[in-house]
PDB file of N, CA and C in Angstrom:
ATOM      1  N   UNK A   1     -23.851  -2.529   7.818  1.00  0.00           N
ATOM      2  CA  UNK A   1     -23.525  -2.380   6.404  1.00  0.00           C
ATOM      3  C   UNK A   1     -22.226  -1.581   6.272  1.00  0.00           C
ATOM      4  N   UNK A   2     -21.454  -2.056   5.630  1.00  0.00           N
ATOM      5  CA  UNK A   2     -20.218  -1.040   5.300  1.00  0.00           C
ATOM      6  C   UNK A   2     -19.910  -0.058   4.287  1.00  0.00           C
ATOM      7  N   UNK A   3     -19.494   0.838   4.801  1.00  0.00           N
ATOM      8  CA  UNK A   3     -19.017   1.985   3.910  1.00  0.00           C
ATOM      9  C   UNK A   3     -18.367   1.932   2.736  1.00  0.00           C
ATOM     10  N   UNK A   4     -17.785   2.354   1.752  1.00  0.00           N
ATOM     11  CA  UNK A   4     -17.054   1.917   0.971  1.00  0.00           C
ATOM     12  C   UNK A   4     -15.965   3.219   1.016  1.00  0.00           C
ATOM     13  N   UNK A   5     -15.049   3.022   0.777  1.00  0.00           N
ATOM     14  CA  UNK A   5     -13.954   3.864   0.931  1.00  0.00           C
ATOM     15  C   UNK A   5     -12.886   3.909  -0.159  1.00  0.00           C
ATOM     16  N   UNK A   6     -13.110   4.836  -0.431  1.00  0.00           N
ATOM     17  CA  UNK A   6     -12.243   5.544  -1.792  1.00  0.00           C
ATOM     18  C   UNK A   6     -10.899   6.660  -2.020  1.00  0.00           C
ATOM     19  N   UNK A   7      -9.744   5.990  -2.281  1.00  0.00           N
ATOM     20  CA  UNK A   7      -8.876   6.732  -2.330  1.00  0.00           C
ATOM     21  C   UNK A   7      -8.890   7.808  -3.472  1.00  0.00           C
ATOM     22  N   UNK A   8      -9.039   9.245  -2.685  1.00  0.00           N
ATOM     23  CA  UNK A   8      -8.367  10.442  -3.949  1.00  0.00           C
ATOM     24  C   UNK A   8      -7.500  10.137  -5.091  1.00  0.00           C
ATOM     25  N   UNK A   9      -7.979  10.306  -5.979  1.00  0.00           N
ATOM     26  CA  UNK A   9      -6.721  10.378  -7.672  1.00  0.00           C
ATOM     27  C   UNK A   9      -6.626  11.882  -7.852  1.00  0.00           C
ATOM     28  N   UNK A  10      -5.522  12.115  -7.895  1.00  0.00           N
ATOM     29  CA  UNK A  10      -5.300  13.335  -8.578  1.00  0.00           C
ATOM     30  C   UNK A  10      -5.615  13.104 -10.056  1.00  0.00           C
ATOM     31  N   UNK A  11      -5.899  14.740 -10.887  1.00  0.00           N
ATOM     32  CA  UNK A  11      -5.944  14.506 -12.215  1.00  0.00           C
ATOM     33  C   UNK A  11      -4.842  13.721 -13.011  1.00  0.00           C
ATOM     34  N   UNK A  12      -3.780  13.740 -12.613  1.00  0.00           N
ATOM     35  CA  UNK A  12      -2.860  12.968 -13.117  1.00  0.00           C
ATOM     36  C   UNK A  12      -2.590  11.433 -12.476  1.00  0.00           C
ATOM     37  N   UNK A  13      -3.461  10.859 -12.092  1.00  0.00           N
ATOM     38  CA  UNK A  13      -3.555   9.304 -11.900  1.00  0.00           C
ATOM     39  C   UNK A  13      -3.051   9.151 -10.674  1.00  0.00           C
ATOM     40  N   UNK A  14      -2.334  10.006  -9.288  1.00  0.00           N
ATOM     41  CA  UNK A  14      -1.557   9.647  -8.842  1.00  0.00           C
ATOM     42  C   UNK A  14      -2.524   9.407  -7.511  1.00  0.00           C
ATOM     43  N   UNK A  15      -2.649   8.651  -6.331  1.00  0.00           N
ATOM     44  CA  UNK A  15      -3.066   8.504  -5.241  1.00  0.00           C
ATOM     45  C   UNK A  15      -2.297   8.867  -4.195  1.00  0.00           C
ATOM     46  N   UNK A  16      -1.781  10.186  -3.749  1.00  0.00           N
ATOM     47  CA  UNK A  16      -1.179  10.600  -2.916  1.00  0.00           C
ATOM     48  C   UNK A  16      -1.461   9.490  -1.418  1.00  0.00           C
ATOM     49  N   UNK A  17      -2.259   9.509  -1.190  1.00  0.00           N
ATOM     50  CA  UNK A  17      -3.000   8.372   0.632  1.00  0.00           C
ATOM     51  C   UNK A  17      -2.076   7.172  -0.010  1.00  0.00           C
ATOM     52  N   UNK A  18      -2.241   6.608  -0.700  1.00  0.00           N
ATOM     53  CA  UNK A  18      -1.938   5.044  -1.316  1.00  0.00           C
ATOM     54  C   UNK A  18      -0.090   5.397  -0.901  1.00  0.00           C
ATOM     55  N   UNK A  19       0.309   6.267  -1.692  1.00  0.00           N
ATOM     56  CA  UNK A  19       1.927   6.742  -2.122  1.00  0.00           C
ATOM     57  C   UNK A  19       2.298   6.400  -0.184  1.00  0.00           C
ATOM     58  N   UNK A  20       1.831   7.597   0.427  1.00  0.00           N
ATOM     59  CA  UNK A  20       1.945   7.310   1.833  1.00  0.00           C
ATOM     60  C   UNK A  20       2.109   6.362   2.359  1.00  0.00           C
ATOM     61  N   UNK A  21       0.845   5.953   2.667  1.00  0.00           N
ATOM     62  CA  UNK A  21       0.925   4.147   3.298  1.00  0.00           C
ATOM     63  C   UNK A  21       2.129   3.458   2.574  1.00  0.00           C
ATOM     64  N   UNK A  22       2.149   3.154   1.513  1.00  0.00           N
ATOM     65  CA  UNK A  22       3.110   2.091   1.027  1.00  0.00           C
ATOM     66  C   UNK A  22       4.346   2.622   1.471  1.00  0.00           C
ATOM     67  N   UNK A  23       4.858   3.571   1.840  1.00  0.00           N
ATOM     68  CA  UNK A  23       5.925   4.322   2.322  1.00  0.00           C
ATOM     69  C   UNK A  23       6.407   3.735   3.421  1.00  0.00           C
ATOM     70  N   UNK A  24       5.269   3.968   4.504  1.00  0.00           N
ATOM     71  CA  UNK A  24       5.217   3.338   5.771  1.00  0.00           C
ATOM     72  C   UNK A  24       6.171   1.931   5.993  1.00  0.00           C
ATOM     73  N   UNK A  25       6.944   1.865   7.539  1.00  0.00           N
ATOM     74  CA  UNK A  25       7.178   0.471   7.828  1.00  0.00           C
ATOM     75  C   UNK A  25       6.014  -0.316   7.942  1.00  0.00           C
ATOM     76  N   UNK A  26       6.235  -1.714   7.741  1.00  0.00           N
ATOM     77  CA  UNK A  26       5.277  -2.929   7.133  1.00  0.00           C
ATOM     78  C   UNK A  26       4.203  -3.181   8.539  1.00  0.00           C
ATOM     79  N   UNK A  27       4.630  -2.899   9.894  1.00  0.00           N
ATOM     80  CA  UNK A  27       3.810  -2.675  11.093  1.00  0.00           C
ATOM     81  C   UNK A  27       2.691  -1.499  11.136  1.00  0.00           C
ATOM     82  N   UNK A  28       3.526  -0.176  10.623  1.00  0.00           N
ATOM     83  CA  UNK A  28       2.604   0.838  10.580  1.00  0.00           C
ATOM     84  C   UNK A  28       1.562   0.876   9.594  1.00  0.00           C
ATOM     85  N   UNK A  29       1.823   0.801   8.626  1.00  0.00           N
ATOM     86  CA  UNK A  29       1.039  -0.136   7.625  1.00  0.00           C
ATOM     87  C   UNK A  29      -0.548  -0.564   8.064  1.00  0.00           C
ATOM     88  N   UNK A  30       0.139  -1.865   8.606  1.00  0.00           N
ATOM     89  CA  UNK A  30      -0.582  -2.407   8.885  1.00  0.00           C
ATOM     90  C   UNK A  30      -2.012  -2.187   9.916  1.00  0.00           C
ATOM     91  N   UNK A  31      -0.891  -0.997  10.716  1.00  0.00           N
ATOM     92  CA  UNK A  31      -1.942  -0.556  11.846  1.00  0.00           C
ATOM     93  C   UNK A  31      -2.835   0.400  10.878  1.00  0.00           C
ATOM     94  N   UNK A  32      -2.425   1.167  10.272  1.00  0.00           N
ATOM     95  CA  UNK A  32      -3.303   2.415   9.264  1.00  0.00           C
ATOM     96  C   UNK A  32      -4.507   1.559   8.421  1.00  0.00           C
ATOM     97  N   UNK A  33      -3.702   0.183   8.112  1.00  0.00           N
ATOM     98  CA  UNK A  33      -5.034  -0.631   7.352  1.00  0.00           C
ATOM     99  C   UNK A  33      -6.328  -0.945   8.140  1.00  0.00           C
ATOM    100  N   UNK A  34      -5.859  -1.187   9.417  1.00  0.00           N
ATOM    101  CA  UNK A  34      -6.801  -1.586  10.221  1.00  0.00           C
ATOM    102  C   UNK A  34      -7.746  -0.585  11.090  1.00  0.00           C
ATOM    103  N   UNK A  35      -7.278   0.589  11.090  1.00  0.00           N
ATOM    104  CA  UNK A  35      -8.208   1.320  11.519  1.00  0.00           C
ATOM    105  C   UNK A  35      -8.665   2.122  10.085  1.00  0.00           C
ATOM    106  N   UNK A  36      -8.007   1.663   8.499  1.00  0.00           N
ATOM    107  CA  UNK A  36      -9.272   2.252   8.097  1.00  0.00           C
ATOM    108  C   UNK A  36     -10.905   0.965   7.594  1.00  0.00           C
ATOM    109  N   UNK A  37     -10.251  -0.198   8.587  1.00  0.00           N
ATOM    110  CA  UNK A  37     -11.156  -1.158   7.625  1.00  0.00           C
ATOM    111  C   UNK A  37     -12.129  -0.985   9.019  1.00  0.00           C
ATOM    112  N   UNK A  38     -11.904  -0.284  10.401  1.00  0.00           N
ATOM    113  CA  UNK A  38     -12.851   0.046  11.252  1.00  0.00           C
ATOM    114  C   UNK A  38     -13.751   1.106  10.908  1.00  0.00           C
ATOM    115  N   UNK A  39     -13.311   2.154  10.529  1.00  0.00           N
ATOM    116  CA  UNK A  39     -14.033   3.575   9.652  1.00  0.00           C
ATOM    117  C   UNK A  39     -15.125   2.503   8.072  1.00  0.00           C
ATOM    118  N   UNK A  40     -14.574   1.573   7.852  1.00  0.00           N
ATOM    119  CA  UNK A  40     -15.659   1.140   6.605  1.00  0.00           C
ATOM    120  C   UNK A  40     -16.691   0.302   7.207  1.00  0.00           C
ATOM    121  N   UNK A  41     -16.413  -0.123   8.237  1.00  0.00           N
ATOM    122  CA  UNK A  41     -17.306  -0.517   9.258  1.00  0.00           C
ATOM    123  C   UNK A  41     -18.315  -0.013   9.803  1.00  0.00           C
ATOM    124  N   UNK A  42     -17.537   0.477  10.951  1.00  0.00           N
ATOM    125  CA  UNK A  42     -18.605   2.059  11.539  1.00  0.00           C
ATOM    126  C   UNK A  42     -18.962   3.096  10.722  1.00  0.00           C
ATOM    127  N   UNK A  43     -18.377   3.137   9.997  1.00  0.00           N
ATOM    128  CA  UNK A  43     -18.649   4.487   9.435  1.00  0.00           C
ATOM    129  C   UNK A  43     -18.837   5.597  10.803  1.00  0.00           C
ATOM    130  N   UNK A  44     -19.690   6.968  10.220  1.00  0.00           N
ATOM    131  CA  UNK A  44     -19.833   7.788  10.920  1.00  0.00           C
ATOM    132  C   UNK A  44     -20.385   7.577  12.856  1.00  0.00           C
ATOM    133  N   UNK A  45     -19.981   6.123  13.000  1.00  0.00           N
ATOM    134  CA  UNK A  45     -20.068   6.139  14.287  1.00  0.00           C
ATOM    135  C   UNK A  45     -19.092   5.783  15.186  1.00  0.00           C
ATOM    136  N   UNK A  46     -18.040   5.949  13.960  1.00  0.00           N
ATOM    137  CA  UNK A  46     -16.523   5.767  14.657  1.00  0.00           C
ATOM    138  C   UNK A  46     -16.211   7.185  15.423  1.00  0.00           C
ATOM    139  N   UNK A  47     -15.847   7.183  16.322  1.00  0.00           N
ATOM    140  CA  UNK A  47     -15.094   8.088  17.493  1.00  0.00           C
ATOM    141  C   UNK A  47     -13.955   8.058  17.995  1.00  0.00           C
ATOM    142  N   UNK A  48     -13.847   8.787  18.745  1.00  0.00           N
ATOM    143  CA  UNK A  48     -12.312   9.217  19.339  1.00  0.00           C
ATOM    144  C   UNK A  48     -11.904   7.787  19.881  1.00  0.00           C
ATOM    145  N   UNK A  49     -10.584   7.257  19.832  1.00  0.00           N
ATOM    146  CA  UNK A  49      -9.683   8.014  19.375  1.00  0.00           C
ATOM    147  C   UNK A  49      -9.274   7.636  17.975  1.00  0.00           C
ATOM    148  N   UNK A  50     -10.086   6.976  17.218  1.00  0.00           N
ATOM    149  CA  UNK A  50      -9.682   6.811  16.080  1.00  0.00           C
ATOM    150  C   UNK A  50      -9.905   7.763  14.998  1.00  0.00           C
ATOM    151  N   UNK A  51     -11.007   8.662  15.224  1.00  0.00           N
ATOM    152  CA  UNK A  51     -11.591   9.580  14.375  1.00  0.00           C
ATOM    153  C   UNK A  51     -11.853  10.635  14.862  1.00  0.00           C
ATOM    154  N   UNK A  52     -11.866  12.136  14.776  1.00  0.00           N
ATOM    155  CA  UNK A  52     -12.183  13.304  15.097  1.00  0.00           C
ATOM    156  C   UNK A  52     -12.307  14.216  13.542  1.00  0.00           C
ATOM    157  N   UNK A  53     -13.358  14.764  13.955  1.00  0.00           N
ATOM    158  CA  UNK A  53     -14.361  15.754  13.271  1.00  0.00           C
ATOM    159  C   UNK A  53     -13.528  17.250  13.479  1.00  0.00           C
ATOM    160  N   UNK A  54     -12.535  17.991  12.130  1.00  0.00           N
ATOM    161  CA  UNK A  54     -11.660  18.892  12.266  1.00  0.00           C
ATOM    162  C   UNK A  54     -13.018  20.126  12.743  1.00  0.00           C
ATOM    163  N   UNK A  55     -12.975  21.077  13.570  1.00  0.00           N
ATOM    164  CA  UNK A  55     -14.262  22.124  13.763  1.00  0.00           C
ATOM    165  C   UNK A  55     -14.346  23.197  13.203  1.00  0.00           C
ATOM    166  N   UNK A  56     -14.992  23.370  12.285  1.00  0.00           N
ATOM    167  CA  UNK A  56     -15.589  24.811  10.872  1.00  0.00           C
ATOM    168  C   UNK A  56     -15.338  23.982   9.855  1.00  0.00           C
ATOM    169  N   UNK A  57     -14.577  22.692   9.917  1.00  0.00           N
ATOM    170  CA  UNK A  57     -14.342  22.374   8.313  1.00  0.00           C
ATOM    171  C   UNK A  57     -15.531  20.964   8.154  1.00  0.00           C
ATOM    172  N   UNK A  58     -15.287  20.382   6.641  1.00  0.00           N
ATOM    173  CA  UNK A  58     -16.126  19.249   6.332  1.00  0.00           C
ATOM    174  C   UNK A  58     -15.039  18.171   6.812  1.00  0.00           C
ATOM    175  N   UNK A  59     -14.533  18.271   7.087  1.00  0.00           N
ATOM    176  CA  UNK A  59     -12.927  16.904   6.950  1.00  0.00           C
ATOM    177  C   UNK A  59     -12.727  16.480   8.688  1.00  0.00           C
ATOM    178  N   UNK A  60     -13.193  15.497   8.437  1.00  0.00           N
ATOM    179  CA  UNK A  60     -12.386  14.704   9.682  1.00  0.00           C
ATOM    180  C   UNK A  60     -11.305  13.779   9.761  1.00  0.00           C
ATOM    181  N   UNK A  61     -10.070  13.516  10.091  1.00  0.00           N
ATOM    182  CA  UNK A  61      -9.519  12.771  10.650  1.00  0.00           C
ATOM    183  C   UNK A  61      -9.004  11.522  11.022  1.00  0.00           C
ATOM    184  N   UNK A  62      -8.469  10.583  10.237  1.00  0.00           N
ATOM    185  CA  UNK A  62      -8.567   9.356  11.074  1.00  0.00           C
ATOM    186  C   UNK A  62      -7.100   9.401  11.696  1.00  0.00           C
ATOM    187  N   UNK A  63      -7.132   8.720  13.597  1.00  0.00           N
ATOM    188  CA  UNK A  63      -5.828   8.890  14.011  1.00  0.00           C
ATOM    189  C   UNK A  63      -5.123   7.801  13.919  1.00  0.00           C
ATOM    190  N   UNK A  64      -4.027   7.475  13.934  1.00  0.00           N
ATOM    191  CA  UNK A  64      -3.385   6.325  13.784  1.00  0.00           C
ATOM    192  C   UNK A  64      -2.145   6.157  14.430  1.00  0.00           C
ATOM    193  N   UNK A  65      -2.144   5.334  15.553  1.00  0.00           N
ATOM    194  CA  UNK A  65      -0.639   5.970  16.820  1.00  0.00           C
ATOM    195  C   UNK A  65      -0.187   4.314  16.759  1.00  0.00           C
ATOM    196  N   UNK A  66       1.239   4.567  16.385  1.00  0.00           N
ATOM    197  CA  UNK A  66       2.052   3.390  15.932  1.00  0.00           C
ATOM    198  C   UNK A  66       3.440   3.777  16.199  1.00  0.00           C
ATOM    199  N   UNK A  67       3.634   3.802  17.371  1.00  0.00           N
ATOM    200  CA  UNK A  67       4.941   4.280  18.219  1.00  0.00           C
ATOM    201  C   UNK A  67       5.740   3.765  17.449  1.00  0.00           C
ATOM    202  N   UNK A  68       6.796   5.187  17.509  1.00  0.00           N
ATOM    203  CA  UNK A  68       6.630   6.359  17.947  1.00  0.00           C
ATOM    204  C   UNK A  68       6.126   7.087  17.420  1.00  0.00           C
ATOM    205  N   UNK A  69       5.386   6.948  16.162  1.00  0.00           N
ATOM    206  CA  UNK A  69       4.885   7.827  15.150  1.00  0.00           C
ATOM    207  C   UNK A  69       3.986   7.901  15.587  1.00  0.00           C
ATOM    208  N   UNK A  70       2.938   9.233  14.618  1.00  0.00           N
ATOM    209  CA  UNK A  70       1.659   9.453  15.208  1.00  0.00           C
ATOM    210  C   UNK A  70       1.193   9.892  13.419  1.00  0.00           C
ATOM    211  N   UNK A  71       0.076   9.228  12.809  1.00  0.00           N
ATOM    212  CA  UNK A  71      -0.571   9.516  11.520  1.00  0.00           C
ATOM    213  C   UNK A  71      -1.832  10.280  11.274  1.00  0.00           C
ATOM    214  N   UNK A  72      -2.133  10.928  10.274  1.00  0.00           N
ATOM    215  CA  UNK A  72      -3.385  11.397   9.991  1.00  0.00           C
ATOM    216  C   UNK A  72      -3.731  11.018   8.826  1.00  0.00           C
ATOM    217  N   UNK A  73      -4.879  10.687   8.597  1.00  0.00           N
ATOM    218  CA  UNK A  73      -5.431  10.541   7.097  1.00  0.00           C
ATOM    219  C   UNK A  73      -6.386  11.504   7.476  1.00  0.00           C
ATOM    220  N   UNK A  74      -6.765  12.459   6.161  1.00  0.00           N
ATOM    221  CA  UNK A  74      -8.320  13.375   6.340  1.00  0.00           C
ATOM    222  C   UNK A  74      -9.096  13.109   5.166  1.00  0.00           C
ATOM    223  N   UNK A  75     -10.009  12.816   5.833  1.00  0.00           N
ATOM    224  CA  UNK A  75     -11.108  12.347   4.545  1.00  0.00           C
ATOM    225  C   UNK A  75     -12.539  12.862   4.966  1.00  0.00           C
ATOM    226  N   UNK A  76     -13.588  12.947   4.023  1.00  0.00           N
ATOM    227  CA  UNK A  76     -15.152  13.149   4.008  1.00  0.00           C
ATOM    228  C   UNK A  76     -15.563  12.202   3.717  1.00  0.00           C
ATOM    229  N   UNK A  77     -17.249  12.787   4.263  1.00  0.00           N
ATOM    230  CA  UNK A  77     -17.966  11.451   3.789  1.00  0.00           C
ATOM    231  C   UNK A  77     -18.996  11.691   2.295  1.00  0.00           C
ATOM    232  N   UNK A  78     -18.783  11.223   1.568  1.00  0.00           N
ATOM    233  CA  UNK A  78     -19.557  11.897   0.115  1.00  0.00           C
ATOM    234  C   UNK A  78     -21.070  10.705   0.166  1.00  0.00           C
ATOM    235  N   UNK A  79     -21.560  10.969  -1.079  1.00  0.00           N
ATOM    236  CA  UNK A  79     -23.005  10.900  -1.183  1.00  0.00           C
ATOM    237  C   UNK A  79     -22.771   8.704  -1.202  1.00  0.00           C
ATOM    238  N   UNK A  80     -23.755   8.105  -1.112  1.00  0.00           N
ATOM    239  CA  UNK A  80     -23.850   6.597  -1.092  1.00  0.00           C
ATOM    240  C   UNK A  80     -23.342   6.222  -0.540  1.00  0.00           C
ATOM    241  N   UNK A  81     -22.858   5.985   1.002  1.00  0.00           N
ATOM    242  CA  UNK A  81     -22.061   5.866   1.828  1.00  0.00           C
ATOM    243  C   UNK A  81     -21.118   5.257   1.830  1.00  0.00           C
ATOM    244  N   UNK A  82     -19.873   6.869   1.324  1.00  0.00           N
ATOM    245  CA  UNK A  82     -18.546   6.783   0.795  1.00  0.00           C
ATOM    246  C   UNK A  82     -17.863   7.670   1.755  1.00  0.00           C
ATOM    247  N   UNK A  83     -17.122   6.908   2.273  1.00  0.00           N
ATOM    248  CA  UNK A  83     -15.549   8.154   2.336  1.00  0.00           C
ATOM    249  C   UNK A  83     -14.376   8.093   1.662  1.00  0.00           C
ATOM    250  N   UNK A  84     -13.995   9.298   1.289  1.00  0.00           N
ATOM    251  CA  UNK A  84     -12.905   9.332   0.519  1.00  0.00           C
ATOM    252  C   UNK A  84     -11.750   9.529   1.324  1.00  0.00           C
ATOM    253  N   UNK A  85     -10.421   9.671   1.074  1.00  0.00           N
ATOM    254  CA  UNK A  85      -9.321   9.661   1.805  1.00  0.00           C
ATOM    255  C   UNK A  85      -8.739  10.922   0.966  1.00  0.00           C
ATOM    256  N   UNK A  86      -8.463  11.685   1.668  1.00  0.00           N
ATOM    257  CA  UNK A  86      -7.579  12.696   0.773  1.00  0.00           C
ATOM    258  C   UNK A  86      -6.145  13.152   1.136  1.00  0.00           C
ATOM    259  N   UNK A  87      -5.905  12.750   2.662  1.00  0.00           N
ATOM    260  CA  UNK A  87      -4.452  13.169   2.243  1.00  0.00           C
ATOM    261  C   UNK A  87      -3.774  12.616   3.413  1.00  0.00           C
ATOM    262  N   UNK A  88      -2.712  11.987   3.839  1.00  0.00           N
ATOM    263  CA  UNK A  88      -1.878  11.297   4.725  1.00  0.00           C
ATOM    264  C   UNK A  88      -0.173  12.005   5.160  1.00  0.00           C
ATOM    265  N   UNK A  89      -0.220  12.057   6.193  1.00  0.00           N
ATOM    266  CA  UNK A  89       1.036  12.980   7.066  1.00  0.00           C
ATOM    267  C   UNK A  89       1.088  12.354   8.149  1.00  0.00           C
ATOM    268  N   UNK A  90       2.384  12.324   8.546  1.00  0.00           N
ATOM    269  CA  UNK A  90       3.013  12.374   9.470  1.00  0.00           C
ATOM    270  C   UNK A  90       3.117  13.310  10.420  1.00  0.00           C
ATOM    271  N   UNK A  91       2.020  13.339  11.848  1.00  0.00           N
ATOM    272  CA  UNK A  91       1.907  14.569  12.847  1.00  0.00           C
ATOM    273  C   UNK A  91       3.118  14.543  13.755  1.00  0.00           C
ATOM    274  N   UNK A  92       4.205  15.695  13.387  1.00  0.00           N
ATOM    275  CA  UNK A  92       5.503  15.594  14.368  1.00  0.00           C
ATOM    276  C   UNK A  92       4.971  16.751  15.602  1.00  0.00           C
ATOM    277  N   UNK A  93       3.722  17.421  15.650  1.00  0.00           N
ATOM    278  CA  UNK A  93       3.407  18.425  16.519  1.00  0.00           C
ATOM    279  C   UNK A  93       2.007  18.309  16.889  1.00  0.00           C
ATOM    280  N   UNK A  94       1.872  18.933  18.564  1.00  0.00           N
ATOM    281  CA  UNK A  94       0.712  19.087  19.102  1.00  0.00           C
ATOM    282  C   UNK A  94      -0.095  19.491  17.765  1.00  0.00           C
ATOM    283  N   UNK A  95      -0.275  20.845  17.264  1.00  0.00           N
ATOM    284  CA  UNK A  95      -1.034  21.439  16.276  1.00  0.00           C
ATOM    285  C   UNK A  95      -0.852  20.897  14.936  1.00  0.00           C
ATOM    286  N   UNK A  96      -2.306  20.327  14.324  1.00  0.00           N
ATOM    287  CA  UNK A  96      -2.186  20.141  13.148  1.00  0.00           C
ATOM    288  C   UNK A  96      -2.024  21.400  12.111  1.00  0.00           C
ATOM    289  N   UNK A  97      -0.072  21.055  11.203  1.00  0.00           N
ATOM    290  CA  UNK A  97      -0.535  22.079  10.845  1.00  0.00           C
ATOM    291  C   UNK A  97      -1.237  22.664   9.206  1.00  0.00           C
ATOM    292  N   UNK A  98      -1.439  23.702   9.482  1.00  0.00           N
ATOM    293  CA  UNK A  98      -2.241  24.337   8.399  1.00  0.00           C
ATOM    294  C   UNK A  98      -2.159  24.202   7.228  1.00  0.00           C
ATOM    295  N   UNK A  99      -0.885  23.854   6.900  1.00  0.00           N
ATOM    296  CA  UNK A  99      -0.811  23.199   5.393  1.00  0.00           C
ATOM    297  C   UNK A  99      -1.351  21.849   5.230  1.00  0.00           C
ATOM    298  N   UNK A 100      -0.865  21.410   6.119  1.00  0.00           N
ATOM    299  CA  UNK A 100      -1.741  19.867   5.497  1.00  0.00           C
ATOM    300  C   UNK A 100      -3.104  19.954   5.494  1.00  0.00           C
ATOM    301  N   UNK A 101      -3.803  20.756   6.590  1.00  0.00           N
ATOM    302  CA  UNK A 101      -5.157  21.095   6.172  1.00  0.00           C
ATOM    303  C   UNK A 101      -5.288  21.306   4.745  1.00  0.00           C
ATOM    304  N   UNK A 102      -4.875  22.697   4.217  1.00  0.00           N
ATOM    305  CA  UNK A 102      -5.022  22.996   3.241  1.00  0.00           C
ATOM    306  C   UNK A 102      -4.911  22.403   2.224  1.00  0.00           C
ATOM    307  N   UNK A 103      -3.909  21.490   2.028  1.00  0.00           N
ATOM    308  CA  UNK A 103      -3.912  20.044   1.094  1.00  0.00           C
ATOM    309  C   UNK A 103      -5.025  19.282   0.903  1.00  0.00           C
ATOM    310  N   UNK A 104      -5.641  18.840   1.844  1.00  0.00           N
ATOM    311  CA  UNK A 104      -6.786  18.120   2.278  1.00  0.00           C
ATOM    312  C   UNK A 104      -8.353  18.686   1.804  1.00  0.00           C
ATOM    313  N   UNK A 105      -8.607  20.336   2.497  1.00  0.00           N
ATOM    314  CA  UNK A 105      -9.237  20.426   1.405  1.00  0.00           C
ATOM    315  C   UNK A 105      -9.102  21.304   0.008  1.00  0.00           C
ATOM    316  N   UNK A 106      -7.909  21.451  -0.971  1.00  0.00           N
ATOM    317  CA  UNK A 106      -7.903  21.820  -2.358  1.00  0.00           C
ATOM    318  C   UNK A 106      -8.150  20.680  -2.538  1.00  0.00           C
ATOM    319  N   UNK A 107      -8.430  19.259  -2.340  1.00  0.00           N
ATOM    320  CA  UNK A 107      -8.084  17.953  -2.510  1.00  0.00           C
ATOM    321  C   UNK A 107      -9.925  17.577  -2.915  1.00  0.00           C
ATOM    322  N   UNK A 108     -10.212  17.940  -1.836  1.00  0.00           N
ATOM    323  CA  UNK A 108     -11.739  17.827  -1.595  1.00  0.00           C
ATOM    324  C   UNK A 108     -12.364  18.484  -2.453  1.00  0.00           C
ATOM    325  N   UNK A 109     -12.247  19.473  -2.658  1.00  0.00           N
ATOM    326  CA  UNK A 109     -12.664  20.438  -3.582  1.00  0.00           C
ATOM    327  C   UNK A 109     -12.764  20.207  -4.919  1.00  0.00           C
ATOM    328  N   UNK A 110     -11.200  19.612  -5.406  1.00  0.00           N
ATOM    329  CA  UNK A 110     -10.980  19.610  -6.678  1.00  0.00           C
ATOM    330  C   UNK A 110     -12.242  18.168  -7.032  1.00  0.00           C
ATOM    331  N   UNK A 111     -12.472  16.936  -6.094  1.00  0.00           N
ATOM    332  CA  UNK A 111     -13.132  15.788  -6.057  1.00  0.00           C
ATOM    333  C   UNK A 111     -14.264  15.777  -6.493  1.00  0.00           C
ATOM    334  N   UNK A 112     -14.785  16.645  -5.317  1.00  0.00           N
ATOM    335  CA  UNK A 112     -16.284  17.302  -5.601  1.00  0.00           C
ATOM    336  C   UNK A 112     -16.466  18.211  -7.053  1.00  0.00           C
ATOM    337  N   UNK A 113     -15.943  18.965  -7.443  1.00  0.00           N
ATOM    338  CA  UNK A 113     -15.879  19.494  -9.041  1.00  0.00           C
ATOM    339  C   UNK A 113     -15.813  18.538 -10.018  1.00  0.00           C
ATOM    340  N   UNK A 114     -14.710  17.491  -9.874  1.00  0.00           N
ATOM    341  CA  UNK A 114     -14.811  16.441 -10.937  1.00  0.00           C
ATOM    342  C   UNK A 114     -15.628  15.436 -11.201  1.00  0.00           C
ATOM    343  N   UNK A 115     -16.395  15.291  -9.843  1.00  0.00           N
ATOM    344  CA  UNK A 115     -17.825  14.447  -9.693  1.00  0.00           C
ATOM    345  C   UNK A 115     -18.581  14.813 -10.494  1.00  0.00           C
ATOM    346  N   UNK A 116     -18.931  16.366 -10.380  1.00  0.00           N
ATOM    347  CA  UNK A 116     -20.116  16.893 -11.503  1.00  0.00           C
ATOM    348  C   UNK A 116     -20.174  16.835 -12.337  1.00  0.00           C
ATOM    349  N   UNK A 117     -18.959  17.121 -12.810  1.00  0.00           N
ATOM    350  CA  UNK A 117     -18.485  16.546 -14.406  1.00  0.00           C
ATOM    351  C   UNK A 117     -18.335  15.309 -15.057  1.00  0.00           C
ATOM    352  N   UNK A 118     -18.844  14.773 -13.955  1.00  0.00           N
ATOM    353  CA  UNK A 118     -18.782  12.945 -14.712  1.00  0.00           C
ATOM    354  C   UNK A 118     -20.010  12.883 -14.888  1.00  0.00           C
TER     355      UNK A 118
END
């Protein structure tokens, strides 16, 4: 059965993940589409190396290596088996760094708050 997978809106309409990808050359693209239509697939039984589980946080990872580049999308998995996508970068370093974490989850955060309120 497949997952369904949902791109983040900011309060102001905008889909930061979406903005990304379309950015992308039309190859890389393509590769990012395809490993996220494997994650709606597997879902939570997707593994390395396409997916890794960040450790202390809720947010995992999807990897995406499309030489020479190297991508991240970070997303959760929310309630009815959903993942959301919350935020897409370009990894130029061993260490992911800390800001884009932090993007990822104010992102999450703000999601989960606006859920309740619907």
């Amino acid at each position: 059965m497949l997952w369904n997978i949902e791109i983040y809106q900011t309060e102001g309409g905008r889909t930061p993940v979406t903005e990304f990808l379309n950015s992308l050359p039309i190859k890389h693209k393509s590769k990012a589409q395809f490993v996220i239509d494997i994650l709606a697939e597997y879902g939570p039984l997707l593994k390395e190396p396409f997916t890794k589980h960040l450790t202390g946080r809720k947010l995992k990872e999807l990897r995406i290596q499309a030489s020479p580049n190297i991508y991240r999308i970070f997303y959760f998995a929310h309630i009815e088996k959903k993942f959301v996508l919350l935020h897409a970068f370009t990894k130029k370093s061993e260490q992911t760094p800390r800001k884009e974490i932090e993007i990822a989850e104010n992102r999450m955060k703000n999601y989960i708050r606006r859920q309740k309120h619907e």
